[in-house]
C-alpha atoms as a PDB file:
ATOM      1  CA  UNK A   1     -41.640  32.611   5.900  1.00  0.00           C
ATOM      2  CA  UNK A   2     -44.324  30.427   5.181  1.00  0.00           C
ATOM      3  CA  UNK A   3     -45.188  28.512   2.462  1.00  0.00           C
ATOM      4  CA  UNK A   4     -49.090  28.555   0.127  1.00  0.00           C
ATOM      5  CA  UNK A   5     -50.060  26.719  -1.840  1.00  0.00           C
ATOM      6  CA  UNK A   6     -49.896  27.688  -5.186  1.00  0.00           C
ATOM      7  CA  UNK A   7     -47.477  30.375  -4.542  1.00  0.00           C
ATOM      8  CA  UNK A   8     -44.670  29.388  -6.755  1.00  0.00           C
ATOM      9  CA  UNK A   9     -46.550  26.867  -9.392  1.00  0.00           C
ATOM     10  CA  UNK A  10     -50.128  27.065 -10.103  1.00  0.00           C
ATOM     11  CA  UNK A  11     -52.181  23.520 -11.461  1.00  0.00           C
ATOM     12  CA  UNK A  12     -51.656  23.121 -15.050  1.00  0.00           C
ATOM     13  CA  UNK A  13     -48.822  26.008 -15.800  1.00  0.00           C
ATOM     14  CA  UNK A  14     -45.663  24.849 -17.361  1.00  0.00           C
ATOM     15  CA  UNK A  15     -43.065  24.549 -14.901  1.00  0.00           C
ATOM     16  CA  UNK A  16     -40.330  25.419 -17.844  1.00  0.00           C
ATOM     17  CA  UNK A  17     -40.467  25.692 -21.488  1.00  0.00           C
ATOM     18  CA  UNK A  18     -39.187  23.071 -23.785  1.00  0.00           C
ATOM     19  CA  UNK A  19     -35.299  24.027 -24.660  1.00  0.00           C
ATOM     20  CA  UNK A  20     -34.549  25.677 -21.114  1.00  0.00           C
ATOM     21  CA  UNK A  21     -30.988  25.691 -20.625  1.00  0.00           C
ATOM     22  CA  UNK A  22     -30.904  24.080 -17.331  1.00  0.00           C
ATOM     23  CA  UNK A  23     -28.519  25.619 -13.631  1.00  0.00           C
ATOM     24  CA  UNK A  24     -28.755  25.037 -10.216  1.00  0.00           C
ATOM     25  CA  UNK A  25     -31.467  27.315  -9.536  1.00  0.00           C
ATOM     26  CA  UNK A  26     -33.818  25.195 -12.286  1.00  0.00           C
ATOM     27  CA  UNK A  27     -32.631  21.766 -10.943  1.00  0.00           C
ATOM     28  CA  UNK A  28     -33.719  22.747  -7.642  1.00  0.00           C
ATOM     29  CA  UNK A  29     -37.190  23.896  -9.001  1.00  0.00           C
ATOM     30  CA  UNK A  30     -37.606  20.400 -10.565  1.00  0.00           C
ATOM     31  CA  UNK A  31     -36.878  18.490  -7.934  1.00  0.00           C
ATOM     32  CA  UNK A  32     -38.921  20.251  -5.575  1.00  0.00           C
ATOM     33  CA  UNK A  33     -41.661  19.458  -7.764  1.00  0.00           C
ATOM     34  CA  UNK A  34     -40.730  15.539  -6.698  1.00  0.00           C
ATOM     35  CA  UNK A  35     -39.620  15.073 -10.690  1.00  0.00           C
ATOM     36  CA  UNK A  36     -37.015  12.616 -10.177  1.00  0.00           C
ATOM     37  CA  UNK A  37     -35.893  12.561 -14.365  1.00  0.00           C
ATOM     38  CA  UNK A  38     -36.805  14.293 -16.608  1.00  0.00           C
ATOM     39  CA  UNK A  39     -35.492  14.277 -20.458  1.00  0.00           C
ATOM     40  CA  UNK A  40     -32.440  16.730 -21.546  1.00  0.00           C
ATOM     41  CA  UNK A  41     -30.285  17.370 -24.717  1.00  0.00           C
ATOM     42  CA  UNK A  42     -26.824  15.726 -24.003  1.00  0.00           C
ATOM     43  CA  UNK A  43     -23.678  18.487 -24.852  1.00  0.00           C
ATOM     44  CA  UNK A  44     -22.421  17.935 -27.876  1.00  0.00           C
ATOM     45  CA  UNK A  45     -18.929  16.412 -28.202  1.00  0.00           C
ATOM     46  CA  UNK A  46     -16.442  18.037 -30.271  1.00  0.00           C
ATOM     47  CA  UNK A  47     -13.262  16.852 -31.276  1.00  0.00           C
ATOM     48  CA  UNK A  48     -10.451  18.876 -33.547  1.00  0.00           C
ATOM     49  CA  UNK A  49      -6.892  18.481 -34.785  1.00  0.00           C
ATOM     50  CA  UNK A  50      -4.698  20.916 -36.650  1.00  0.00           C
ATOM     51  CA  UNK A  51      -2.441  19.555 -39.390  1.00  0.00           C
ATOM     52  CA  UNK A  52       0.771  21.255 -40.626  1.00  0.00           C
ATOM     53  CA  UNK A  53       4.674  20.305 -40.510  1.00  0.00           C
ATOM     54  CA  UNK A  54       5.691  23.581 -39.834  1.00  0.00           C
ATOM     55  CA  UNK A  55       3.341  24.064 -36.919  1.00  0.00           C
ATOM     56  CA  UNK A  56       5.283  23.516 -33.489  1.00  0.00           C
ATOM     57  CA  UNK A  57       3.990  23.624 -30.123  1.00  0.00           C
ATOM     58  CA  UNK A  58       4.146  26.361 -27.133  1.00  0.00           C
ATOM     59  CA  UNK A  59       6.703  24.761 -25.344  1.00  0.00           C
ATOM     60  CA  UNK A  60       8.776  23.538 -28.628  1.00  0.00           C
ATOM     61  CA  UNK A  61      11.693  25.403 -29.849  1.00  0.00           C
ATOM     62  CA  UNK A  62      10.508  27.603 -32.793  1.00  0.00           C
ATOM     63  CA  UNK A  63      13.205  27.465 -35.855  1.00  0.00           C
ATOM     64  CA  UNK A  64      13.330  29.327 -39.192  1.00  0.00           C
ATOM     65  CA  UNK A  65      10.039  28.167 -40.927  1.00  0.00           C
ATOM     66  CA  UNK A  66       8.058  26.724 -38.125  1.00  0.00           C
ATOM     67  CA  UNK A  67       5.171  29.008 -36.746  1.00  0.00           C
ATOM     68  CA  UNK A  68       3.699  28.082 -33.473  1.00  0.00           C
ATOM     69  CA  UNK A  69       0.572  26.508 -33.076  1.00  0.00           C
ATOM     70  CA  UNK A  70      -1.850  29.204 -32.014  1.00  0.00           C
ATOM     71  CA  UNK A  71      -5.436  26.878 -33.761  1.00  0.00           C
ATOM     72  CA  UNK A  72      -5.443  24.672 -30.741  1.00  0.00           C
ATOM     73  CA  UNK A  73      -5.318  27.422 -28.082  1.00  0.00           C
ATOM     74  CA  UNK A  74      -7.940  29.553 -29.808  1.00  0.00           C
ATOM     75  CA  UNK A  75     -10.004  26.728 -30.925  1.00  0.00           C
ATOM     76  CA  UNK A  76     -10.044  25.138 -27.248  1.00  0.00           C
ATOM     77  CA  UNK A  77     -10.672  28.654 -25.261  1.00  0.00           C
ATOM     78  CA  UNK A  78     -13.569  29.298 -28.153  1.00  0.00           C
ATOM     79  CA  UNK A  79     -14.856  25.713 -27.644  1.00  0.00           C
ATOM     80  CA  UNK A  80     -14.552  26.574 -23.829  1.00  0.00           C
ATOM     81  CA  UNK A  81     -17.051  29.248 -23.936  1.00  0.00           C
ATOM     82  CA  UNK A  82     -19.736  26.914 -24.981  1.00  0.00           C
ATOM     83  CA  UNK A  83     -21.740  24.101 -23.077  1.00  0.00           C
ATOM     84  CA  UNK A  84     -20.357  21.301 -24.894  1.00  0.00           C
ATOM     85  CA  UNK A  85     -17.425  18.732 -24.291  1.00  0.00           C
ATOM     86  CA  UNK A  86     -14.139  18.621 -26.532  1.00  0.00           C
ATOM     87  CA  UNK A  87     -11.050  16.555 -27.479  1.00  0.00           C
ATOM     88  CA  UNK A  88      -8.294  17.842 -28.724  1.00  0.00           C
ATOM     89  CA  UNK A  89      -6.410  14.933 -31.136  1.00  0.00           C
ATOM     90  CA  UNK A  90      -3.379  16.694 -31.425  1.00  0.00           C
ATOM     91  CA  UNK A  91      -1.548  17.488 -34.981  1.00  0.00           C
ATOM     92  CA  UNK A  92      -1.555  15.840 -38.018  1.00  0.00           C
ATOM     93  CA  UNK A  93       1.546  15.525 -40.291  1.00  0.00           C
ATOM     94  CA  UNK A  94       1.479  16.354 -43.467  1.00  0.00           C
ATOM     95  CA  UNK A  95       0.437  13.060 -44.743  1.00  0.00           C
ATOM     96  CA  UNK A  96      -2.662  11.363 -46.393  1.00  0.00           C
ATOM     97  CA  UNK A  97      -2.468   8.379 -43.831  1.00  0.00           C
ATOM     98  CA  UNK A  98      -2.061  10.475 -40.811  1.00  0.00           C
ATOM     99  CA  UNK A  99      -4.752  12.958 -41.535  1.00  0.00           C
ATOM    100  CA  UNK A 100      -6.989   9.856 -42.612  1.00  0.00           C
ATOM    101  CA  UNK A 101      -5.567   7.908 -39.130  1.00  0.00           C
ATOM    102  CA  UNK A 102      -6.721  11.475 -36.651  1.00  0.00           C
ATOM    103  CA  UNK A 103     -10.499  11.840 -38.794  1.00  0.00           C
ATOM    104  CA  UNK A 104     -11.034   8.233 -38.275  1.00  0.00           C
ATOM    105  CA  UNK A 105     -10.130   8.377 -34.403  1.00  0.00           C
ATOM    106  CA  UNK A 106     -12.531  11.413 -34.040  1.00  0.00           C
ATOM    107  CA  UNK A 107     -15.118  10.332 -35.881  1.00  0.00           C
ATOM    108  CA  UNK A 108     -15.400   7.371 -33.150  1.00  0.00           C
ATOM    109  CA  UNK A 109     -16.131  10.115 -30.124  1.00  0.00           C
ATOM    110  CA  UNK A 110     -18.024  13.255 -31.563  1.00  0.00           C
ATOM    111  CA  UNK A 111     -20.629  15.016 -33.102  1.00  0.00           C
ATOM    112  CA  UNK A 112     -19.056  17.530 -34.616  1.00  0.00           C
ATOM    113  CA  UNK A 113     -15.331  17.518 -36.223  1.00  0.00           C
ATOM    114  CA  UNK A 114     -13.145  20.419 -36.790  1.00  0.00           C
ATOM    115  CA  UNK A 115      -9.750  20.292 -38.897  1.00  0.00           C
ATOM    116  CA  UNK A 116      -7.469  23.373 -39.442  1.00  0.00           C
ATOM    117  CA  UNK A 117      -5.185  24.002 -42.095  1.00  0.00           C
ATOM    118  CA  UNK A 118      -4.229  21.520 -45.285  1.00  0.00           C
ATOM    119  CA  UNK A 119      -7.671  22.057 -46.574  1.00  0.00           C
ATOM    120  CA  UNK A 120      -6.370  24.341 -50.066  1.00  0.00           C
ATOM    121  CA  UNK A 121      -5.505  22.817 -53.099  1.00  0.00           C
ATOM    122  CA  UNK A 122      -1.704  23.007 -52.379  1.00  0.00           C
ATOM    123  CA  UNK A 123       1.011  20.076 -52.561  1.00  0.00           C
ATOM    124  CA  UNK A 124       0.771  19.394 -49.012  1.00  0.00           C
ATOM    125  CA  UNK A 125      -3.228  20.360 -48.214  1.00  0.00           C
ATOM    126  CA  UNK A 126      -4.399  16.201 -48.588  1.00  0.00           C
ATOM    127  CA  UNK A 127      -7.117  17.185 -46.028  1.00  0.00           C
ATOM    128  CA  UNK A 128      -9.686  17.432 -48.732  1.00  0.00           C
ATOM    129  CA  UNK A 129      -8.644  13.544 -50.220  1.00  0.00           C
ATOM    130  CA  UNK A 130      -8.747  12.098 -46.653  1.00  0.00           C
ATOM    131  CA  UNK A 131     -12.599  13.205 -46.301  1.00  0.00           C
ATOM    132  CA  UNK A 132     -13.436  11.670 -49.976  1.00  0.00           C
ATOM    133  CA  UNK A 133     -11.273   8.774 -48.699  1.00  0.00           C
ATOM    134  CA  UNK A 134     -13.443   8.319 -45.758  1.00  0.00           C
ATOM    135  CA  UNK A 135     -16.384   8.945 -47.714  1.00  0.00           C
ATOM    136  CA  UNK A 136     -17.401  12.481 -46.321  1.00  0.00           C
ATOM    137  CA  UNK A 137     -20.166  13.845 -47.950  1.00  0.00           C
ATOM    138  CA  UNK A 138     -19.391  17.379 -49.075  1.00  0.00           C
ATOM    139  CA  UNK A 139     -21.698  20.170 -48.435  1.00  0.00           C
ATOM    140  CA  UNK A 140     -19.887  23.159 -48.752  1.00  0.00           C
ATOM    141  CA  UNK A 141     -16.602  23.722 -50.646  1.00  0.00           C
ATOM    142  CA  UNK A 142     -15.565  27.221 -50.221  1.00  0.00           C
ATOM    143  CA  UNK A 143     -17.162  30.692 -49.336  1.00  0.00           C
ATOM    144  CA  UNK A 144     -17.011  33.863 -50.844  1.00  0.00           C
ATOM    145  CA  UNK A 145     -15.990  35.583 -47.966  1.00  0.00           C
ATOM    146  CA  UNK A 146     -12.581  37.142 -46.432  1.00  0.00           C
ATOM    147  CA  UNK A 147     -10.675  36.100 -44.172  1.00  0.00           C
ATOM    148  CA  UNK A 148     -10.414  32.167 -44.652  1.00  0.00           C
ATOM    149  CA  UNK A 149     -13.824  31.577 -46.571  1.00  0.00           C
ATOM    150  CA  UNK A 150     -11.490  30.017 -49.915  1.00  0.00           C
ATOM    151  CA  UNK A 151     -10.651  26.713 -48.415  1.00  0.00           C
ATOM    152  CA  UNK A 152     -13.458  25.956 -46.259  1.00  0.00           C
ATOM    153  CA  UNK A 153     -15.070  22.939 -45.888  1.00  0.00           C
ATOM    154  CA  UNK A 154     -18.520  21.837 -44.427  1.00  0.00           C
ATOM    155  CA  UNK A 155     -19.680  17.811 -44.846  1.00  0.00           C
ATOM    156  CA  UNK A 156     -21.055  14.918 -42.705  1.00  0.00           C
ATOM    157  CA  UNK A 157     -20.313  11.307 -42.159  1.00  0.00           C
ATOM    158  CA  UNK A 158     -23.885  10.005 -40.921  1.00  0.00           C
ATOM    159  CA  UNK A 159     -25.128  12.018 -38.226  1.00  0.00           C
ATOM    160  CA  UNK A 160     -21.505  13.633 -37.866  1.00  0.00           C
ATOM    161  CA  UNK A 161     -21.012  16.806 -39.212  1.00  0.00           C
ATOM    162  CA  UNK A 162     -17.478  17.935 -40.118  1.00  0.00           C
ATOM    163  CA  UNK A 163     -15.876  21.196 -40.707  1.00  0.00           C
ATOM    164  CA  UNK A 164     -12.475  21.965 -42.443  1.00  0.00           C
ATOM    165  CA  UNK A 165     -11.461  25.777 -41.407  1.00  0.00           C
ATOM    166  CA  UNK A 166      -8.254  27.360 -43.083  1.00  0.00           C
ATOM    167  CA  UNK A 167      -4.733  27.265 -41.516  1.00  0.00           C
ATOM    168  CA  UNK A 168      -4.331  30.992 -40.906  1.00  0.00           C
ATOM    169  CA  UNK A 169      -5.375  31.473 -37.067  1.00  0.00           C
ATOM    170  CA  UNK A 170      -7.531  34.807 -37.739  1.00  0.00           C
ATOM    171  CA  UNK A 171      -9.462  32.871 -40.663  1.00  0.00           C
ATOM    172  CA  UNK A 172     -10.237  29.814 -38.298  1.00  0.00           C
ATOM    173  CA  UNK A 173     -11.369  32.127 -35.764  1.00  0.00           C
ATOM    174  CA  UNK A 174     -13.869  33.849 -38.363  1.00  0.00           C
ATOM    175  CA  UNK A 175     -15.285  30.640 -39.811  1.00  0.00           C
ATOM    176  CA  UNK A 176     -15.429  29.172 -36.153  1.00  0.00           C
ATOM    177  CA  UNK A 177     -17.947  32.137 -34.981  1.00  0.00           C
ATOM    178  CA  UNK A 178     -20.186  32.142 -38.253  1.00  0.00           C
ATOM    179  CA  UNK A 179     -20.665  28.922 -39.280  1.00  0.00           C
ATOM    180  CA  UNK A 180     -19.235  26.188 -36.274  1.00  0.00           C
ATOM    181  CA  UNK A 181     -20.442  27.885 -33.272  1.00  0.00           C
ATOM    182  CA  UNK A 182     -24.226  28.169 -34.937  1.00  0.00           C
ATOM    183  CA  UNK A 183     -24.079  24.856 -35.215  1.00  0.00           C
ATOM    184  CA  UNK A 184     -23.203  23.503 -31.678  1.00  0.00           C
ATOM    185  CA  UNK A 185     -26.405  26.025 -30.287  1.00  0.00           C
ATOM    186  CA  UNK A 186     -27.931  24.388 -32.829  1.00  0.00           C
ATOM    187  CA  UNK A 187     -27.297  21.209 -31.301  1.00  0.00           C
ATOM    188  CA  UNK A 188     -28.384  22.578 -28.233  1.00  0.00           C
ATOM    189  CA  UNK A 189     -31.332  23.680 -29.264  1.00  0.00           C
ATOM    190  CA  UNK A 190     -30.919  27.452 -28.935  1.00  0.00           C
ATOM    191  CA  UNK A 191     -33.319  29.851 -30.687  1.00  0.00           C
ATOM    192  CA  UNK A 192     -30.870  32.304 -31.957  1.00  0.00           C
ATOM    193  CA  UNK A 193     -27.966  30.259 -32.973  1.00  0.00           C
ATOM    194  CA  UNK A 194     -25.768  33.162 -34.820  1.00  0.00           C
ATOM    195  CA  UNK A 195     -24.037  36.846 -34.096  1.00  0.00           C
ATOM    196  CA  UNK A 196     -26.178  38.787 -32.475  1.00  0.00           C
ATOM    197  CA  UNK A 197     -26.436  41.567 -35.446  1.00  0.00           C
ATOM    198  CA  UNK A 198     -26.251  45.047 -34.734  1.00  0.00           C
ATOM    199  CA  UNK A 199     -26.042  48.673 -36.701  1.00  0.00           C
ATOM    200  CA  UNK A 200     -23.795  50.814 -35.752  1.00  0.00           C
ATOM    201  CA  UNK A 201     -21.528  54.303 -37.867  1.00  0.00           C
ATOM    202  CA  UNK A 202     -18.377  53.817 -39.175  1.00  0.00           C
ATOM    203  CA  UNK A 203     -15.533  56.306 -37.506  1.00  0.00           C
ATOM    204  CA  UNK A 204     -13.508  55.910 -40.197  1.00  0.00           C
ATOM    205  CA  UNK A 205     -13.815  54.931 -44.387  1.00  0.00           C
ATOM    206  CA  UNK A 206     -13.451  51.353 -44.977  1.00  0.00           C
ATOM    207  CA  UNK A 207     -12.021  50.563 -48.382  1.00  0.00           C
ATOM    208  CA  UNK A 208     -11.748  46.619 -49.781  1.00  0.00           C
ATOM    209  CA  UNK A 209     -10.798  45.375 -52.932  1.00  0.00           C
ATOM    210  CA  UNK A 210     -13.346  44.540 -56.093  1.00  0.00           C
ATOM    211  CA  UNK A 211     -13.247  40.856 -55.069  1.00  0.00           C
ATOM    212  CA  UNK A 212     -16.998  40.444 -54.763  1.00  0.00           C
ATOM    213  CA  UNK A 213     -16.362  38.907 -51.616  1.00  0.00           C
ATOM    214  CA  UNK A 214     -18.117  39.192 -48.120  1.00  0.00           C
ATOM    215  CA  UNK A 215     -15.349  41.037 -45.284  1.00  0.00           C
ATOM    216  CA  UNK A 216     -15.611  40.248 -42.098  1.00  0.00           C
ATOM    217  CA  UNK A 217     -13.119  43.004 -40.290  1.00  0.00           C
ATOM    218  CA  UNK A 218     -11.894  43.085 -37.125  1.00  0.00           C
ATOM    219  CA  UNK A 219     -13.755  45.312 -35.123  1.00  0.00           C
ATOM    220  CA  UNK A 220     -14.482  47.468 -31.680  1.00  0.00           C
ATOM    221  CA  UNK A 221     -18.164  48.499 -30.909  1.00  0.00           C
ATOM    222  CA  UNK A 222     -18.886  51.368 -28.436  1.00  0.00           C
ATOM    223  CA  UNK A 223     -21.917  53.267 -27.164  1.00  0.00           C
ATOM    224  CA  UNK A 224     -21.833  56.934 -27.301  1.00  0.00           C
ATOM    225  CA  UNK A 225     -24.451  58.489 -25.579  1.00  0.00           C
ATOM    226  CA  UNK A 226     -27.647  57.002 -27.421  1.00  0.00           C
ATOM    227  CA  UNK A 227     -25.821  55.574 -30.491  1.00  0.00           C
ATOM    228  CA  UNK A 228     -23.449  52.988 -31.431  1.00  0.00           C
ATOM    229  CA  UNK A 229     -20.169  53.660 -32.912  1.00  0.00           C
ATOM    230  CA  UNK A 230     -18.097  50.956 -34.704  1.00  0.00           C
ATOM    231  CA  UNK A 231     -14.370  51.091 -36.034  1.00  0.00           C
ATOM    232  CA  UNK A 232     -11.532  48.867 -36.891  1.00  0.00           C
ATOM    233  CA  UNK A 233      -9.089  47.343 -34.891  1.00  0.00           C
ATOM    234  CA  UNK A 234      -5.861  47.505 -36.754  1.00  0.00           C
ATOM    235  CA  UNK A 235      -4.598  44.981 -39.568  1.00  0.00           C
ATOM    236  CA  UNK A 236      -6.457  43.066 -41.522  1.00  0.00           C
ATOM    237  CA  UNK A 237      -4.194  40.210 -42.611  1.00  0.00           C
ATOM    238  CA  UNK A 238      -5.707  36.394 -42.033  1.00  0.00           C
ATOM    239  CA  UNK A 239      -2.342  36.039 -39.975  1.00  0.00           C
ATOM    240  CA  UNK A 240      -2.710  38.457 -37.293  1.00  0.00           C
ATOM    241  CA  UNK A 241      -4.207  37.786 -33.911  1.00  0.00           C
ATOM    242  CA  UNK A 242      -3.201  40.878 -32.361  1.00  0.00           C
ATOM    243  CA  UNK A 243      -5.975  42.959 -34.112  1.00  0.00           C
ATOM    244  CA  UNK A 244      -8.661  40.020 -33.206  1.00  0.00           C
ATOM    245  CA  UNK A 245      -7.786  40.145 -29.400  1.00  0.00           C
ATOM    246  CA  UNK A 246      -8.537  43.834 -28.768  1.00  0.00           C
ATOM    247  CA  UNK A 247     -11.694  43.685 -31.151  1.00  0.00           C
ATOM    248  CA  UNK A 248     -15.432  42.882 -29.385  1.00  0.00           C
ATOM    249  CA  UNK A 249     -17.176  42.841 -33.238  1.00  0.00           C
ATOM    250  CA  UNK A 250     -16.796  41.588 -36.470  1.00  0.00           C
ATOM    251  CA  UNK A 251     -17.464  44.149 -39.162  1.00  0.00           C
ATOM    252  CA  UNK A 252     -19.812  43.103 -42.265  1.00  0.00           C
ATOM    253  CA  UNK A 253     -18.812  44.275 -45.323  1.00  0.00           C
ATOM    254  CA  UNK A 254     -21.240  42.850 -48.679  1.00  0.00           C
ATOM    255  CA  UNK A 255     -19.038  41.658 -51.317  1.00  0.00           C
ATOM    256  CA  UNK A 256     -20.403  44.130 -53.898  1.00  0.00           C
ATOM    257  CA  UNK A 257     -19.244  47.023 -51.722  1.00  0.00           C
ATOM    258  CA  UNK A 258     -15.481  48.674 -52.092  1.00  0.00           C
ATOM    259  CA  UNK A 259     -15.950  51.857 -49.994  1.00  0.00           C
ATOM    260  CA  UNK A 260     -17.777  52.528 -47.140  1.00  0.00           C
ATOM    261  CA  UNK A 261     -17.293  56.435 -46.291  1.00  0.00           C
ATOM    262  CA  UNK A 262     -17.003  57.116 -42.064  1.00  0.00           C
ATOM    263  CA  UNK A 263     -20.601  58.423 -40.951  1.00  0.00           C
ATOM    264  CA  UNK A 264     -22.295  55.200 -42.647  1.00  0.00           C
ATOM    265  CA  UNK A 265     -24.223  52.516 -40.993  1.00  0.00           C
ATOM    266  CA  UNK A 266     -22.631  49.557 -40.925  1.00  0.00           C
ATOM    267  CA  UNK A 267     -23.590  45.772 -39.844  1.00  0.00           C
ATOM    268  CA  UNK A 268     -21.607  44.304 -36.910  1.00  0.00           C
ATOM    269  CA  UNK A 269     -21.562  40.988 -35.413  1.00  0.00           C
ATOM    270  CA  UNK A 270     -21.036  41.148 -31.692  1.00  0.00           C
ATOM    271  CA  UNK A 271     -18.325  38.502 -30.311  1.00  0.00           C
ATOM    272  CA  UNK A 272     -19.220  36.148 -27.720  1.00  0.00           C
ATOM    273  CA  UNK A 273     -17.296  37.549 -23.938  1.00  0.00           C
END
C-alpha cells in the first residue's frame, strides 16, 4: 500500500500528548518520526519489608503461634500489576535496630517505602520509633476507616515517601489500593490516580457498628441487564483473605451510617484485574 504524505501526521499536530503511557506500537510511531530521544517519567521504585516474629515463610514449618507470611505475596503480586520496579527486603524482627537497619537499606534504592505490621502502639510495634529515629516526617497517623485504617502511617524522608500499613493481610490490602497505589499513578503521572467509583444496589442489608468509621467491605459487582448489582463476599474480619480473593469491589460504607437496607444505592470501588 502506498504511503502520502500527511497520511498519518499532519504539520504542526501533536504526535502524543504529554503523560502518554508509552508500548510498542507508540515507540514505533516515534521513531518513525526520526525522534531518536525523547524525555519520559522513570518507574518508580518501590521497596517493602514486613516485620513480625511470629510471621514465617511459605516454605517454613508453621508451629503453634506463627502465621505465615501472606504481606509479601500480596504486596508483590499487587505491586506486580503496576508499571513500576520493586524490592522486596525481606522481614524485620521484632527489634528497634532491625526495623531501623531494613528502613535505612530501603531508603537508599526507592521512592516509595512500604512497611507492614508493628506499626500499633503495642509492646512489640517499634515501627513507629524507628521512623522518628530516622527522622521521618509524619503526615498521617491513623484513619478512621475499617479494616486497618487505626495504625496507619503516611510520612516522607526528602523526596521519599513512606507508608506504614497494618499487619493483618486484608487491612494491608485495603490501605494498599486507597492510599499506596494512588500514589505510584501519581508518580506516573496518571490522570485518575484512585478506584474507579461506581453506584450500584445492595442485594442484601449491610449492618456496621456505631464506630463513626468509614467500611470498606469486601465486595462482588455484577451487571444485570441495564443495572449494577453489588453484594458482599463473605466475612469481614481484617484476617481473612478468602473473602478478598473472590471479591472484584470494595464496598463504601460512610462512617455515620449503621444500616444500609438491600435495594439501596451504594458506592463501590472497582479492584484493579
Amino acid at each position: 500500500m502506498s504511503d502520502y504524505e500527511g497520511q498519518e501526521i499532519k504539520k504542526g499536530e501533536i504526535a502524543l500528548e504529554k503523560g502518554t503511557e508509552l508500548n510498542p506500537a507508540s515507540i514505533g510511531f516515534i521513531a518513525g518520526l526520526g525522534i531518536r530521544k525523547i524525555r519520559v517519567y522513570r518507574r518508580p521504585r518501590v521497596a517493602f519489608f514486613v516485620t513480625g516474629e511470629e510471621v514465617v515463610g511459605i516454605d517454613e514449618e508453621l508451629r503453634p503461634g506463627k502465621i505465615r507470611d501472606t504481606n509479601s505475596i500480596t504486596l508483590s503480586m499487587a505491586l506486580s500489576q503496576e508499571n513500576v520496579e520493586f524490592l522486596f527486603l525481606g522481614r524485620a524482627r521484632d527489634e528497634l535496630s532491625d526495623i531501623e537497619e531494613k528502613l535505612k537499606k530501603g531508603l537508599k534504592v526507592c521512592d516509595l517505602l512500604i512497611v507492614t505490621g508493628g506499626v500499633s502502639v503495642g509492646d512489640y510495634d517499634y515501627v513507629k520509633k524507628a521512623l522518628e529515629n530516622i527522622a521521618v516526617e509524619a503526615i498521617i497517623w491513623r484513619v478512621a476507616q475499617r479494616p486497618g485504617g487505626h495504625p496507619m502511617f503516611f510520612g516522607k524522608k526528602g523526596e521519599i515517601l513512606i507508608f506504614g500499613l497494618p499487619g493483618n493481610p486484608t487491612s494491608s490490602l485495603v490501605c494498599f489500593y486507597e492510599y499506596v497505589r494512588p500514589a505510584l499513578l501519581k508518580m506516573l503521572a496518571k490522570e485518575k490516580v484512585f478506584l474507579l467509583e461506581m453506584e450500584a444496589a445492595l442485594l442484601e442489608d449491610i449492618t456496621k457498628k456505631p464506630d463513626g468509621k468509614t467500611h470498606f467491605l469486601r465486595g462482588y459487582l455484577e451487571k444485570q441487564g441495564n443495572a449494577f448489582y453489588v453484594k458482599s463476599t463473605g466475612s469481614q474480619g481484617s484476617h481473612i483473605l478468602k473473602s478478598f480473593a473472590i471479591s472484584n469491589c470494595l464496598i463504601k460504607v460512610p462512617g455515620e451510617i449503621t444500616h444500609i437496607p438491600s435495594g439501596t444505592k451504594v458506592k463501590a470501588h472497582i479492584l484493579p484485574i
